[in-house]
PDB file of N, CA and C in Angstrom:
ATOM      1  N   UNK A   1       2.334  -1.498   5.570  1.00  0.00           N
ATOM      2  CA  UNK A   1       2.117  -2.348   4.434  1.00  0.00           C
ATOM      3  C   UNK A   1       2.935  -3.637   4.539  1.00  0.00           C
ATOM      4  N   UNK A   2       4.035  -3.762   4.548  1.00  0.00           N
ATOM      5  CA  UNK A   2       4.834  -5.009   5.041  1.00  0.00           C
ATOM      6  C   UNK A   2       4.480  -5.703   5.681  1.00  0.00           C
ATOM      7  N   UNK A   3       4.196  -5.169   7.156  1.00  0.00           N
ATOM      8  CA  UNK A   3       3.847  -5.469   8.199  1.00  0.00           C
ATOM      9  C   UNK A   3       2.150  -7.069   8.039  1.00  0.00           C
ATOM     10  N   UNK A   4       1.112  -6.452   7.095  1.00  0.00           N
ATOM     11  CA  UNK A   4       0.437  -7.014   6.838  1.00  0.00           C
ATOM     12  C   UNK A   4       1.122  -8.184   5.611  1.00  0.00           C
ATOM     13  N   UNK A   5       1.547  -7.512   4.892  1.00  0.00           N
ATOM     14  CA  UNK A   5       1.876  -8.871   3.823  1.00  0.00           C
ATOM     15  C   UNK A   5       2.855  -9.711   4.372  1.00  0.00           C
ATOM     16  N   UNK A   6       3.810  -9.558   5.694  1.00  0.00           N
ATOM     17  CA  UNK A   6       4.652 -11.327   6.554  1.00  0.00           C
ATOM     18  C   UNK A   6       3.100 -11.502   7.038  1.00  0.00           C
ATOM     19  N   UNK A   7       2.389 -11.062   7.715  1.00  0.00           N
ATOM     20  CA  UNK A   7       1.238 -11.403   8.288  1.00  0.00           C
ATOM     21  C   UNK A   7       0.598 -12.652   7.616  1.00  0.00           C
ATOM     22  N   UNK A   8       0.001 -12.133   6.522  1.00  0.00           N
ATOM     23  CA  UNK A   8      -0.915 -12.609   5.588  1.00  0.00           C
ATOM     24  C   UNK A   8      -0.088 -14.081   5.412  1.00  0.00           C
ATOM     25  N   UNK A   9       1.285 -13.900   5.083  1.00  0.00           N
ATOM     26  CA  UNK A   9       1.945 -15.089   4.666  1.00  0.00           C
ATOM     27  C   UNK A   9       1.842 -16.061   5.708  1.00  0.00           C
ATOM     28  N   UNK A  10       1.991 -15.670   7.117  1.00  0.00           N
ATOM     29  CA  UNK A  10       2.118 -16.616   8.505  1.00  0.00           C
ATOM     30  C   UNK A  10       0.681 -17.256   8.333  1.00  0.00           C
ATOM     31  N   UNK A  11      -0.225 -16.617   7.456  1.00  0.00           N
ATOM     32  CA  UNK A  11      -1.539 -17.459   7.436  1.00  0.00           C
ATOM     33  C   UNK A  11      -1.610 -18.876   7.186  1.00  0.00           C
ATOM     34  N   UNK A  12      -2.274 -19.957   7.472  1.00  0.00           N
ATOM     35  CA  UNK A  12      -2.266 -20.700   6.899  1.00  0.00           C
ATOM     36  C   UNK A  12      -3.373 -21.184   5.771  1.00  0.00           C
ATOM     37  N   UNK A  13      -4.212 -20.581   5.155  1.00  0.00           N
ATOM     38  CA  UNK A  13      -5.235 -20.171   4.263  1.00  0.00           C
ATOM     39  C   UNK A  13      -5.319 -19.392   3.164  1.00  0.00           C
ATOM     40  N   UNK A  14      -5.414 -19.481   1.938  1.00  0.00           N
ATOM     41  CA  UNK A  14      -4.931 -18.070   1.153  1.00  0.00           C
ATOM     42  C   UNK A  14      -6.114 -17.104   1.053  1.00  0.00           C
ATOM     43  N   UNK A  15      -7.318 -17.726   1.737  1.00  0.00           N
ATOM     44  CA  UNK A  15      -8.118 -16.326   1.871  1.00  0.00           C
ATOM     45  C   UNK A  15      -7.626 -15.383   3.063  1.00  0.00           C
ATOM     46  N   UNK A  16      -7.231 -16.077   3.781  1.00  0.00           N
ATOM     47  CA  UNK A  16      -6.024 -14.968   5.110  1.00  0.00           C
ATOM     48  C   UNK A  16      -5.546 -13.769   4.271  1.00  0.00           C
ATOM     49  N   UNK A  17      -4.627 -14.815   3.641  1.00  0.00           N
ATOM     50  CA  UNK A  17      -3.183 -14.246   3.316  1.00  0.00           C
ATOM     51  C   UNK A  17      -4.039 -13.095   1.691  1.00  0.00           C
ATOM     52  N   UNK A  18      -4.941 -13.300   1.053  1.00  0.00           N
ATOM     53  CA  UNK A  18      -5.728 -12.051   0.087  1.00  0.00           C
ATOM     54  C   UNK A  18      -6.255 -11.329   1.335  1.00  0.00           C
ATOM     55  N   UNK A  19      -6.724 -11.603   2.324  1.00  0.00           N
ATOM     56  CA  UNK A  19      -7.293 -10.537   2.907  1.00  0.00           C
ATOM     57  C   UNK A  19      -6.303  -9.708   3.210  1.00  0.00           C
ATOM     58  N   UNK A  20      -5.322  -9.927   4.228  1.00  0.00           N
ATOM     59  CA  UNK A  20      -3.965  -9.473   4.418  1.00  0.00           C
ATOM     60  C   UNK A  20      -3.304  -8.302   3.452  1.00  0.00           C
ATOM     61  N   UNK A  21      -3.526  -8.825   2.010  1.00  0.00           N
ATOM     62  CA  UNK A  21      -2.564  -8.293   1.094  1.00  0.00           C
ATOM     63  C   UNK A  21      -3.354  -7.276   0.724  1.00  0.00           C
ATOM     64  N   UNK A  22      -5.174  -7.610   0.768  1.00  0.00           N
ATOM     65  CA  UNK A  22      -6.088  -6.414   0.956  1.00  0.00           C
ATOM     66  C   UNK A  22      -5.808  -4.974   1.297  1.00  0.00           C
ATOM     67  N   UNK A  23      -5.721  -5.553   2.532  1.00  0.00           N
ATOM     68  CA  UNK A  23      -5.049  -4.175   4.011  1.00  0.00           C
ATOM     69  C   UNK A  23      -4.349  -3.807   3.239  1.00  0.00           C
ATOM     70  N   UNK A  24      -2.916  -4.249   2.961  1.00  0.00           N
ATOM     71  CA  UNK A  24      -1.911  -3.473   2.446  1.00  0.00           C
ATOM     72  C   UNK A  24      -2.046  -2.702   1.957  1.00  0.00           C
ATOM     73  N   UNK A  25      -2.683  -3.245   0.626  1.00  0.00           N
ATOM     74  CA  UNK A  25      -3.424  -2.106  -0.881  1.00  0.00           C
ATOM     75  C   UNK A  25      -3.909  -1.274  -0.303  1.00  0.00           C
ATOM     76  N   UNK A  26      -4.629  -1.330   0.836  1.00  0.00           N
ATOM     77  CA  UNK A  26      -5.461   0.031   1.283  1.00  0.00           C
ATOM     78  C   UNK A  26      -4.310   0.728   1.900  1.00  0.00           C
ATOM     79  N   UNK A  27      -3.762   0.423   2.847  1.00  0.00           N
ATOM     80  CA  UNK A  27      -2.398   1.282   3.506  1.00  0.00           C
ATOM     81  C   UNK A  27      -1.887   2.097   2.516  1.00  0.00           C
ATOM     82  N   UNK A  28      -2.015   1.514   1.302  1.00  0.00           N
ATOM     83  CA  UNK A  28      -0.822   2.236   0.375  1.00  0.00           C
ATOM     84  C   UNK A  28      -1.639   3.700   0.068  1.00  0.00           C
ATOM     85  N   UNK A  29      -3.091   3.545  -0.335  1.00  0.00           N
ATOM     86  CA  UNK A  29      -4.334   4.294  -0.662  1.00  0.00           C
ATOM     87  C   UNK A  29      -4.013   5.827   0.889  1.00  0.00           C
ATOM     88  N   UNK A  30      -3.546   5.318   1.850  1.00  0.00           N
ATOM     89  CA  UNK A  30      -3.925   5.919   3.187  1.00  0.00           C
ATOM     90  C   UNK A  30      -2.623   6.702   2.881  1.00  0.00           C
ATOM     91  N   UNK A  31      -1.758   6.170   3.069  1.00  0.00           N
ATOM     92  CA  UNK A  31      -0.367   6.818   2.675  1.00  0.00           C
ATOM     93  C   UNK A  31      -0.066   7.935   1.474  1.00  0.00           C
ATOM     94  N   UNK A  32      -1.076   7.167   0.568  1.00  0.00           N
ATOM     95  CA  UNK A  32      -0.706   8.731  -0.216  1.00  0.00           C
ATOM     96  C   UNK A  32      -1.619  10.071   0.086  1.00  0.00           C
ATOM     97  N   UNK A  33      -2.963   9.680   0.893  1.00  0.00           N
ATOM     98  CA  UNK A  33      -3.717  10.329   1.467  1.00  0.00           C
ATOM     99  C   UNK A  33      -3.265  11.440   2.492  1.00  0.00           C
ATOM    100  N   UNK A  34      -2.337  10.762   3.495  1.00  0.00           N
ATOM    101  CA  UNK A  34      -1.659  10.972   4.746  1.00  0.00           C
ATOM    102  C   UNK A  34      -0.169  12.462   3.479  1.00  0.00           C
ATOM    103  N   UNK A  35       0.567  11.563   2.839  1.00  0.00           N
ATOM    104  CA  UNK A  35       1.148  12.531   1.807  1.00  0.00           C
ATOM    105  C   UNK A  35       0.752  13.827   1.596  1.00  0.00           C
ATOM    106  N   UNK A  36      -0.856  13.369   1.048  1.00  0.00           N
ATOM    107  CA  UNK A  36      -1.093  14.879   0.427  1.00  0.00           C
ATOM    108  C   UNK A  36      -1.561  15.927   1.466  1.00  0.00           C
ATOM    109  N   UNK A  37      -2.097  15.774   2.279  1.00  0.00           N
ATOM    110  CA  UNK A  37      -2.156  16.385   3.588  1.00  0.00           C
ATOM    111  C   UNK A  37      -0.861  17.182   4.238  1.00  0.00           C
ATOM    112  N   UNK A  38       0.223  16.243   4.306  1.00  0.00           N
ATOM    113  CA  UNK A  38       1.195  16.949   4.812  1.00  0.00           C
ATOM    114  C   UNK A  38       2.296  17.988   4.230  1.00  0.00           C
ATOM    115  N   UNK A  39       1.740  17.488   2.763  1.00  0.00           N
ATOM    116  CA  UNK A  39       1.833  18.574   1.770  1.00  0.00           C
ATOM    117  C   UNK A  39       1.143  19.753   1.753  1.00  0.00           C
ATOM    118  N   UNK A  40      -0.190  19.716   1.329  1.00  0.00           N
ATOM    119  CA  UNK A  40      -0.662  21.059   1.705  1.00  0.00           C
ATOM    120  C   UNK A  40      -0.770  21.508   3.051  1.00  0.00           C
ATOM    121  N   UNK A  41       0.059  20.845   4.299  1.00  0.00           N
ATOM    122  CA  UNK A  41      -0.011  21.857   5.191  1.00  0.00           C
ATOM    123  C   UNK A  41       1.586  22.730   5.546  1.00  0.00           C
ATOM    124  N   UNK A  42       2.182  22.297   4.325  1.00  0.00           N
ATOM    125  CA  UNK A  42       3.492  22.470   4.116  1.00  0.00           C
ATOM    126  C   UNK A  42       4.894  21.769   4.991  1.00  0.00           C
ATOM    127  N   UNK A  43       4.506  20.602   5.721  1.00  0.00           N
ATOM    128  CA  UNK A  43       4.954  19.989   6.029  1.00  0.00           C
ATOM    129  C   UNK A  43       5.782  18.843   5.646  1.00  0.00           C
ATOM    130  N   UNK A  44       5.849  19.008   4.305  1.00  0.00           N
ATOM    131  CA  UNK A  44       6.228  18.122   3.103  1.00  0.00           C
ATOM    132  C   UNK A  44       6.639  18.798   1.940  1.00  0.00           C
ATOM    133  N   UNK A  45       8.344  18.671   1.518  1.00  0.00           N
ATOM    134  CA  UNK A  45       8.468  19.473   0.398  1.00  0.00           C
ATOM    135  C   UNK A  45       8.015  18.899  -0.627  1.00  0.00           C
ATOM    136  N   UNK A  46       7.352  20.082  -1.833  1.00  0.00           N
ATOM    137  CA  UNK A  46       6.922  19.215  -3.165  1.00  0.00           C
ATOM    138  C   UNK A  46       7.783  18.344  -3.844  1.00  0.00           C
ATOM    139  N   UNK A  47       9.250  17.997  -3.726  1.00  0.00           N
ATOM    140  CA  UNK A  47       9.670  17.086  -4.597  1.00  0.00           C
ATOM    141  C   UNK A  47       9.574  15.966  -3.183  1.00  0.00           C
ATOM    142  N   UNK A  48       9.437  15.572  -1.767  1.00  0.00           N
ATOM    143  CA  UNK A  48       9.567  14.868  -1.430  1.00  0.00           C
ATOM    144  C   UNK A  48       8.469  14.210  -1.353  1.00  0.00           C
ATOM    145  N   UNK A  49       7.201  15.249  -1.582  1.00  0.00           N
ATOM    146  CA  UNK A  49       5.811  14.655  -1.600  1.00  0.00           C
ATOM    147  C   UNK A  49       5.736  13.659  -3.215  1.00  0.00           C
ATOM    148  N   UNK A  50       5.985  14.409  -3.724  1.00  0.00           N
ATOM    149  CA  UNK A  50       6.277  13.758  -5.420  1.00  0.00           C
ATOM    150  C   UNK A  50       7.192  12.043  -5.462  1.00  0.00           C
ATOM    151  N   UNK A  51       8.152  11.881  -5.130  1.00  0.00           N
ATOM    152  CA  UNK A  51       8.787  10.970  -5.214  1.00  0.00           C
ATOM    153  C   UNK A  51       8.194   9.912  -4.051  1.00  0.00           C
ATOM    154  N   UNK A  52       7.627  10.554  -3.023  1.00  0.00           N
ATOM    155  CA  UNK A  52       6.805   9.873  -1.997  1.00  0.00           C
ATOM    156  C   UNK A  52       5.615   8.808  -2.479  1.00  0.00           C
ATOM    157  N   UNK A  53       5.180   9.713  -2.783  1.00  0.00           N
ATOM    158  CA  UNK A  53       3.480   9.782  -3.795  1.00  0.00           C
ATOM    159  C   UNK A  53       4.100   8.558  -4.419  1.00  0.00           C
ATOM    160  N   UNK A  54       4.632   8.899  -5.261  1.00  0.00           N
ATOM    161  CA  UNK A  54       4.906   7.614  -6.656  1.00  0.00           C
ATOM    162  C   UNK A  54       5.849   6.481  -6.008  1.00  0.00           C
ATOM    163  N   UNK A  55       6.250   6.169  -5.055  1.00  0.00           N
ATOM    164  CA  UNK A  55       6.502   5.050  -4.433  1.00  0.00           C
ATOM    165  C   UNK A  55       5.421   4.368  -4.172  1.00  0.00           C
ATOM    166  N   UNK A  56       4.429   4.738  -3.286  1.00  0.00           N
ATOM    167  CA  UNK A  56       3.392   4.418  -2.993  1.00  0.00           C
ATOM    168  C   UNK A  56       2.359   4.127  -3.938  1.00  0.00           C
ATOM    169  N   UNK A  57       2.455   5.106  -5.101  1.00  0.00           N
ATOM    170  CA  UNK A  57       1.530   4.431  -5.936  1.00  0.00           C
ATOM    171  C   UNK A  57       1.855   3.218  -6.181  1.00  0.00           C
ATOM    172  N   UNK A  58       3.450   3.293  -6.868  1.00  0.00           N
ATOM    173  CA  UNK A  58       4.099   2.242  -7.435  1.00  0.00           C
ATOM    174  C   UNK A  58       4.002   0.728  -6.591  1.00  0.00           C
ATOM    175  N   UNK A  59       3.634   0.583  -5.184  1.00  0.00           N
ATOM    176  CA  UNK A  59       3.759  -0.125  -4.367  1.00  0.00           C
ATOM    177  C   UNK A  59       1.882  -0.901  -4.187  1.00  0.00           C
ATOM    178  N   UNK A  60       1.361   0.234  -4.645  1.00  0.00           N
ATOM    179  CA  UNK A  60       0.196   0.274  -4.439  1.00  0.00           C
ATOM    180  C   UNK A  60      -0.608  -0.883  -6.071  1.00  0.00           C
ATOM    181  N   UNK A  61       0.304  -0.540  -6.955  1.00  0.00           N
ATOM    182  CA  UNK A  61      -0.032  -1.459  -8.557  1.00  0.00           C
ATOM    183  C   UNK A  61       0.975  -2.798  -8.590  1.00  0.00           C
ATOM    184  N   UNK A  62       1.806  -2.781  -8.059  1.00  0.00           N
ATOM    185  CA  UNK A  62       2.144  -3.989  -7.470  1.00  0.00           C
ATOM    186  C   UNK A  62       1.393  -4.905  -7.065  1.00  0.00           C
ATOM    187  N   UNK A  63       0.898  -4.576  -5.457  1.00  0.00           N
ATOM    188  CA  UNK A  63       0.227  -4.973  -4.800  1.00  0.00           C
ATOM    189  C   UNK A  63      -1.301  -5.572  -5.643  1.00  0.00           C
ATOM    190  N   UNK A  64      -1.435  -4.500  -6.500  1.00  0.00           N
ATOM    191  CA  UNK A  64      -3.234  -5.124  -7.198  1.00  0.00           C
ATOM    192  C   UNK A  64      -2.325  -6.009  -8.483  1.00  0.00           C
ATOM    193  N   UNK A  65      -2.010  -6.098  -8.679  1.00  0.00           N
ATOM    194  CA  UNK A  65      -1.526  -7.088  -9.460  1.00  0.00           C
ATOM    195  C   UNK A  65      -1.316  -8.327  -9.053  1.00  0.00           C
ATOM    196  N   UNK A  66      -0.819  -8.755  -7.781  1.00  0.00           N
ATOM    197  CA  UNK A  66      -0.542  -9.873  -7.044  1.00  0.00           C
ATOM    198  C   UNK A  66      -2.108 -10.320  -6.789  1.00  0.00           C
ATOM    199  N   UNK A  67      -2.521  -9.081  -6.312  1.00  0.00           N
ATOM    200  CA  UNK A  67      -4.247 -10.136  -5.822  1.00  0.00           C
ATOM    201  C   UNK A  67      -4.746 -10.461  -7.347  1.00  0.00           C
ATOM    202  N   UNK A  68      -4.623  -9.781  -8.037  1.00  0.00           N
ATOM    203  CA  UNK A  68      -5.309 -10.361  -9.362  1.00  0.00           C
ATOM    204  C   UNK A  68      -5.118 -11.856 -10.008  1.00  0.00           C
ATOM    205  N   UNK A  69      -3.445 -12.045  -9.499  1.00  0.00           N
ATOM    206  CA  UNK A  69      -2.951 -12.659 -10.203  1.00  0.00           C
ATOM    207  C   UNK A  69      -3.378 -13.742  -9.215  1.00  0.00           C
ATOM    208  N   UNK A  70      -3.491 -14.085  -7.932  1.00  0.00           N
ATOM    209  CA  UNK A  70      -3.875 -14.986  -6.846  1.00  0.00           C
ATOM    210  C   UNK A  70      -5.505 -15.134  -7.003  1.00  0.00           C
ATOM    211  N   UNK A  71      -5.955 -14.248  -7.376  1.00  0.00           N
ATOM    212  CA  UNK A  71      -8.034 -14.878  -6.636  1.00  0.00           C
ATOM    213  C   UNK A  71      -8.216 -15.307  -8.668  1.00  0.00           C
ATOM    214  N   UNK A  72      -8.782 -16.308  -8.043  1.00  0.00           N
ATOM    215  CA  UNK A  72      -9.162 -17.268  -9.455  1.00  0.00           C
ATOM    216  C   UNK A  72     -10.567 -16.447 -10.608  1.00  0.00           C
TER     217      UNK A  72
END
């Protein structure tokens, strides 16, 4: 997720840099995906999946807030 949003910024275009911040939002979507998986294969304790989870969400309503607040 980072990784794409310096990206997006090195753009010089701000449809780049929304597409960019796009990806992210989805990364975040994948991540909690990737989470719950490694949870039910017990590879993930439930409070670390829990506090995991809600980072990511939390990172994830961030993120849609910024594009909202950027596309006209």
């Amino acid at each position: 997720m980072p990784s794409n949003i310096v990206e997006g910024c090195a753009r010089h275009s701000e449809g780049d840099y929304l597409r960019f911040l796009d990806i992210a939002y989805a990364s975040t979507r994948e991540v909690e995906d990737q989470l719950s998986h490694a949870a039910r294969l017990g590879l993930l304790p439930p409070d670390a999946h829990r506090d995991l989870a809600a980072l990511s969400t939390e990172t994830g309503k961030v993120l849609a807030g910024l594009l909202r607040s950027l596309r006209p």
